[in-house]
Protein backbone atom coordinates (compact mmCIF):
# COMPACT_ATOMS: atom_id res chain seq x y z
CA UNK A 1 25.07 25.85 6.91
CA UNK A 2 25.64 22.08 6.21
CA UNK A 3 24.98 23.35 2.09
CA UNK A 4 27.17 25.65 2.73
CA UNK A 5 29.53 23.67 4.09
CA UNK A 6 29.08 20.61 1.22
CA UNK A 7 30.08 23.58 -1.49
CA UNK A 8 33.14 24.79 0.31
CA UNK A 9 34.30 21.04 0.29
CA UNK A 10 33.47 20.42 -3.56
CA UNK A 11 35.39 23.36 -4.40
CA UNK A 12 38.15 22.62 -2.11
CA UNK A 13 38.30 19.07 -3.50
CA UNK A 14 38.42 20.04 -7.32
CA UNK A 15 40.98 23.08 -6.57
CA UNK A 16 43.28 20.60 -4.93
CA UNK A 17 42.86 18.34 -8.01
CA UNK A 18 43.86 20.77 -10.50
CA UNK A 19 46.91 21.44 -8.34
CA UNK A 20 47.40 17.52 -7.82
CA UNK A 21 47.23 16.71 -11.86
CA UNK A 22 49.22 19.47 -12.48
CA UNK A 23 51.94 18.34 -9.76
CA UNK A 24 51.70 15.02 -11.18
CA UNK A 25 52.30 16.08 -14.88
CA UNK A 26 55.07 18.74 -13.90
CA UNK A 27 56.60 15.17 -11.73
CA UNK A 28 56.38 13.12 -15.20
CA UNK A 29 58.33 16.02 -17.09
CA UNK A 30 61.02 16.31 -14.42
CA UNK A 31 61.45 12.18 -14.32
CA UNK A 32 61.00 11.31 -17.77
CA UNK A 33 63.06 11.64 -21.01
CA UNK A 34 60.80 9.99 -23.10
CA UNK A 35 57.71 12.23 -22.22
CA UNK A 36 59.73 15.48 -22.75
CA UNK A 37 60.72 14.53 -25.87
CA UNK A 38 56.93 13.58 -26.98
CA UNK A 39 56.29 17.03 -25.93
CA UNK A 40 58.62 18.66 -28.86
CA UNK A 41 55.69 17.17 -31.48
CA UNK A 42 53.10 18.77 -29.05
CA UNK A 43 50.90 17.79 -26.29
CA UNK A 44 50.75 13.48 -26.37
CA UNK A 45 47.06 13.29 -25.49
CA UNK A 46 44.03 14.03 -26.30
CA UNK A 47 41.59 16.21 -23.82
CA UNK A 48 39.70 12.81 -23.14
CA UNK A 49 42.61 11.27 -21.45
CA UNK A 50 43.51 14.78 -19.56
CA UNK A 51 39.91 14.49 -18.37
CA UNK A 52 40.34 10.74 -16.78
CA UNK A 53 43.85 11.68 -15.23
CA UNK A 54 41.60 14.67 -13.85
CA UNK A 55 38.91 12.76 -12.56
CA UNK A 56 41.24 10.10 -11.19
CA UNK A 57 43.17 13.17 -9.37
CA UNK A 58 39.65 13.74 -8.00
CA UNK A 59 38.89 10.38 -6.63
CA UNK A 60 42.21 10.49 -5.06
CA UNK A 61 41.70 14.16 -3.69
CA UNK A 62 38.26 13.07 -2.37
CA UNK A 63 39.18 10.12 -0.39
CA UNK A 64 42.70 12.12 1.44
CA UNK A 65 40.57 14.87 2.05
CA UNK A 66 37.69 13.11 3.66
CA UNK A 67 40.08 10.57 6.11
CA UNK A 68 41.92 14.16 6.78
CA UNK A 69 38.13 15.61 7.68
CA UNK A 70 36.67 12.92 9.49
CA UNK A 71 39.99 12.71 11.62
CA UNK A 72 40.65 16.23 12.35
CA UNK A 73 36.70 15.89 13.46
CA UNK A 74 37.22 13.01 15.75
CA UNK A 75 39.94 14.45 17.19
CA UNK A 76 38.11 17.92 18.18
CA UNK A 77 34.92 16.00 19.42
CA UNK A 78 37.86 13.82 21.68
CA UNK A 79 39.31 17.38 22.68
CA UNK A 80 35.88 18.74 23.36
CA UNK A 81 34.64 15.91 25.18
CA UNK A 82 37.79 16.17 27.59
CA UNK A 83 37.34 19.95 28.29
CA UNK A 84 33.48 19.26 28.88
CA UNK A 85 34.50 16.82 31.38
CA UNK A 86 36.73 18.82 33.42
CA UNK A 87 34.12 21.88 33.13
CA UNK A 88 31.21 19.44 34.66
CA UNK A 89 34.49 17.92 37.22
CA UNK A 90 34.71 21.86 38.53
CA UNK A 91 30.68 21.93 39.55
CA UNK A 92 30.83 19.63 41.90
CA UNK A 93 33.25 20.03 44.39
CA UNK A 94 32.64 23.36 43.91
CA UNK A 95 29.06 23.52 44.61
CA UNK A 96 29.81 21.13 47.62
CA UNK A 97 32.15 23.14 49.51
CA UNK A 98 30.16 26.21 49.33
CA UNK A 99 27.43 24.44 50.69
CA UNK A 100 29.05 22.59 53.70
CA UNK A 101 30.95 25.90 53.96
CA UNK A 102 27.06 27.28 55.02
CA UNK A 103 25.80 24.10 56.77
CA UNK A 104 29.10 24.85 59.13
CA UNK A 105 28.01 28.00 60.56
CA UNK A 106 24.33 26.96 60.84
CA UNK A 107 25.33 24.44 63.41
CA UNK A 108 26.92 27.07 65.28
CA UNK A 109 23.95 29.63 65.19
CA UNK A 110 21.13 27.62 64.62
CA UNK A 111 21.29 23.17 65.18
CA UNK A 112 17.55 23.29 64.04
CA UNK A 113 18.03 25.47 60.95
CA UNK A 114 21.26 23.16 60.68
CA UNK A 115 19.00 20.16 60.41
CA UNK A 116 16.28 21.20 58.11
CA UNK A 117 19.22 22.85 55.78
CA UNK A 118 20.82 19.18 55.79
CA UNK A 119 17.67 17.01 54.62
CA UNK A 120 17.46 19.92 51.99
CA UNK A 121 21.04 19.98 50.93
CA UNK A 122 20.62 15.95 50.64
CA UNK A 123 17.95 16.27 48.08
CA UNK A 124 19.94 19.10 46.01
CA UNK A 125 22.96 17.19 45.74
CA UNK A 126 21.55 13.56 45.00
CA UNK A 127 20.84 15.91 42.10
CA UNK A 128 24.34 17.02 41.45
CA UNK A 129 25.34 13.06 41.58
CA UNK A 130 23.19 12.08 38.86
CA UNK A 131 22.90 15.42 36.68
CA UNK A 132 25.84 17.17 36.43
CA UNK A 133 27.69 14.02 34.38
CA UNK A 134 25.59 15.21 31.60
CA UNK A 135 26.02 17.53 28.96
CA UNK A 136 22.72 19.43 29.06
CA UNK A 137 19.54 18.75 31.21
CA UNK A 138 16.21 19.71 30.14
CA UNK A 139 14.25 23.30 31.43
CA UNK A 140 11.97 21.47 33.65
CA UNK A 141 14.92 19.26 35.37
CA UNK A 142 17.20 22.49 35.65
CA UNK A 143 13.68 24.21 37.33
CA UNK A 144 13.06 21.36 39.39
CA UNK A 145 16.76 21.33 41.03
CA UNK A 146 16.32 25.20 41.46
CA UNK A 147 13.60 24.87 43.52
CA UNK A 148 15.42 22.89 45.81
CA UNK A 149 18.51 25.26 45.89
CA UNK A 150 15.77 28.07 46.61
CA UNK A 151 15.12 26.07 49.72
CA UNK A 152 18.15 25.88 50.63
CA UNK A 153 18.18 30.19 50.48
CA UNK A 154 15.79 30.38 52.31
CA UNK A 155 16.25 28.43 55.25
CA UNK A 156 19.93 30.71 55.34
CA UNK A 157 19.00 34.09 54.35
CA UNK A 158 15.27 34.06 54.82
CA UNK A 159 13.46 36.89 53.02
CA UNK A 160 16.94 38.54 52.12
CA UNK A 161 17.20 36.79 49.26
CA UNK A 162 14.15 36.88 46.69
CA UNK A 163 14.39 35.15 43.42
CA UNK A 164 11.29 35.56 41.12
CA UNK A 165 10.96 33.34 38.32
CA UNK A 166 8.38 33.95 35.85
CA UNK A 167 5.72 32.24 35.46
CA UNK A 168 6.05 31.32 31.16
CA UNK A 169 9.30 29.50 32.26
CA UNK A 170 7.16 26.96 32.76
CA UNK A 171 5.93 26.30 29.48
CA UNK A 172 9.23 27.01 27.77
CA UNK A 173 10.92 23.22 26.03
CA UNK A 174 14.87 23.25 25.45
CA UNK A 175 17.89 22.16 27.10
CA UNK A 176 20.47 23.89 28.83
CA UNK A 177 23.97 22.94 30.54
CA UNK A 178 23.33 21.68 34.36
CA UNK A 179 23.32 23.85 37.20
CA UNK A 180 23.58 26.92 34.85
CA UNK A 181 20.63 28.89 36.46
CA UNK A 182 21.95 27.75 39.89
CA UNK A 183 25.53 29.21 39.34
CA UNK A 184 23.70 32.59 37.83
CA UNK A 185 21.33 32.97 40.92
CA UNK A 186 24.82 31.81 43.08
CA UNK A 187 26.92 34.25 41.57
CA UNK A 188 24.45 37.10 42.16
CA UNK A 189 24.52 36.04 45.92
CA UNK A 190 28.38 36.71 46.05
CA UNK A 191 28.85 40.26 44.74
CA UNK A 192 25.80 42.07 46.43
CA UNK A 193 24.56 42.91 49.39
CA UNK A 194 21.84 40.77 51.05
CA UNK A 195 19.82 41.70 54.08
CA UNK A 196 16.38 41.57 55.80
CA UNK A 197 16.00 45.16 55.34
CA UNK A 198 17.83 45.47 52.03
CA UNK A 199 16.88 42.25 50.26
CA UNK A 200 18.44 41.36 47.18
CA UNK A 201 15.64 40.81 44.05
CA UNK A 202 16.74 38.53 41.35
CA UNK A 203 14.56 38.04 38.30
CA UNK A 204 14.43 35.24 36.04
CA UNK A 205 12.59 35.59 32.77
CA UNK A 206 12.06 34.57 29.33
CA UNK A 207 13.02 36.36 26.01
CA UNK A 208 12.28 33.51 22.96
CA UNK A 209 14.30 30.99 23.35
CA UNK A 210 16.67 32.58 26.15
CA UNK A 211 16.70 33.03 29.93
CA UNK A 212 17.54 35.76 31.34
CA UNK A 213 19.12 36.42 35.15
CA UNK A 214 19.04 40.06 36.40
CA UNK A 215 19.54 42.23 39.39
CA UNK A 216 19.67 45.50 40.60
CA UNK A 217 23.65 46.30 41.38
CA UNK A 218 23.99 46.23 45.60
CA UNK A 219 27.52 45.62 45.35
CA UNK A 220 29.56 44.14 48.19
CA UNK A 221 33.08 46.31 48.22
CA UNK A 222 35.02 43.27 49.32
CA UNK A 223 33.93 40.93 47.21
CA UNK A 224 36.48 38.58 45.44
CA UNK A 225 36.06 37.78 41.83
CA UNK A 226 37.22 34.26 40.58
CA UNK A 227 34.97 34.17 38.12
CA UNK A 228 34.76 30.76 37.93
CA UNK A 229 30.75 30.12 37.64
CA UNK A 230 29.89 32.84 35.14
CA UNK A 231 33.23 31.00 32.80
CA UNK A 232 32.68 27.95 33.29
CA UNK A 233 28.60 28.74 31.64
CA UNK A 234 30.42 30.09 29.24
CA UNK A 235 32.52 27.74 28.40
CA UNK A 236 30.15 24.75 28.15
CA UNK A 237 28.14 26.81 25.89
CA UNK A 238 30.57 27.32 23.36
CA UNK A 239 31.64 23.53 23.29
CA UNK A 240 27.87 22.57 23.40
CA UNK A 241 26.17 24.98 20.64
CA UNK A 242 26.78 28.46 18.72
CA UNK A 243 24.58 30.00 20.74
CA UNK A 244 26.32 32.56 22.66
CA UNK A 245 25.85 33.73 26.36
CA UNK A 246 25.11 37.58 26.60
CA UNK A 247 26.21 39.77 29.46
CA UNK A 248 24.65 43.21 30.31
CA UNK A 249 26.07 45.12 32.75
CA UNK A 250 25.36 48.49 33.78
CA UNK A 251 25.74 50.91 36.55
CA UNK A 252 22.15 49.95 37.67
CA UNK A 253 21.93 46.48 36.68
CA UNK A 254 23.54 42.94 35.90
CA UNK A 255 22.14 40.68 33.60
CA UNK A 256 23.26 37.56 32.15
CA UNK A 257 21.12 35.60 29.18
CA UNK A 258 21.74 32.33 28.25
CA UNK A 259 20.31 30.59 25.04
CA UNK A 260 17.85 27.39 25.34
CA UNK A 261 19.46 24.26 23.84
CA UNK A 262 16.80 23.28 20.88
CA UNK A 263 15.56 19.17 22.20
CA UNK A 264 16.37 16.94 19.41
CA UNK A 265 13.57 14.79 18.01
């Protein structure tokens, strides 16, 4: 890609010189008495000296078109950088509220179940404080923080919700944006049904280089859709890599797979 990319610019650079010398000649014509008159006897110089104006043109070219490059570059990192920031901004309150939104009504049903969900909740978002500033986290931190969300399930919904995560997860190296698996397994939660007698199975597991987050379709009939998890995954991922996030979803089943970061040595 980065050949690819070195060719395109070559070519680009000795196109614009052609168009350049031949500006600058059709400039010297327009402007210049003496030089149309030379060109009565014929052309005035030799193909030597048309090659140095051309290479010259070429220098020229080389240098405007780099600047032009390297700023329009800087500029999209700068814009990038921004829209990141406000993506990772949107996690946190957001993760927060639903959370205290929970802890709320435990302390209404259940003080002790309040308690235990608090000291687990603490853990989960001293996470959130110094993770989700970053762009991408590696497997094993984004599996470690799940663990403690899953704790945080189950002292709520008990054995109505079951998340199984396979087991060659483990061994799996990349990177991937924070929270991403969290906001999948959340997002699940909010548009299907959940009980004790009709628990709802979510399956994490590995394809290559890609996670995968499926479950069989129990869907709540008065569930709103903001979609603001499932694009805001998105979204990092196409600022962070070309790696795209896939979406299945059929009658039966929704599935979302998400791409593993390569680490960079």
């Amino acid at each position: 890609m980065k050949l690819k990319r070195i060719i395109h610019g070559v070519l680009l650079v000795l196109g614009l010189s052609v168009l350049g010398l031949l500006f600058y000649y059709a400039m010297w014509l327009i402007t210049d008495e003496d030089f149309r008159e030379m060109l009565k006897y014929g052309w005035p110089w030799n193909s030597w000296m048309v090659l140095v104006d051309y290479v010259a043109c070429c220098l020229f070219t080389t240098v405007v078109t780099l600047y032009y490059w390297r700023s329009r570059e800087k500029a999209e990192r700068e814009r990038d950088k921004f829209r990141l920031q406000a993506l990772e901004n949107q996690l946190s309150p957001h993760f927060v509220f639903n959370n205290f939104s929970i802890l709320a009504d435990l302390i209404e049903v259940d003080p002790k179940r309040a308690s235990s969900y608090l000291m687990d909740l603490s853990k989960v978002y001293r996470y959130t404080l110094s993770h989700l500033d970053h762009e991408t986290v590696t497997l094993q931190e984004e599996l470690a923080f799940l663990d403690r969300y899953l704790a945080l399930l189950k002292q709520r919904f008990g054995d109505g919700i079951q998340v199984r995560i396979a087991d060659e997860l483990a061994h799996l190296q990349g990177k991937l944006p924070p929270a991403a698996l969290q906001m999948l397994i959340e997002n699940a939660i909010k548009h299907n049904e959940h009980t004790q007698t009709r628990p709802l199975v979510i399956d994490m597991t590995a394809e290559g280089q890609r996670i995968s987050v499926s479950n069989k379709k129990q869907p709540i009939t008065n569930a709103e859709s903001t979609s603001v998890g499932q694009h805001n995954i998105m979204e990092r991922y196409r600022l962070l890599t070309s790696k795209k996030v896939a979406i299945s979803n059929t009658q039966d089943e929704y599935r979302v797979s998400i791409p593993l970061i390569p680490i960079e040595r």
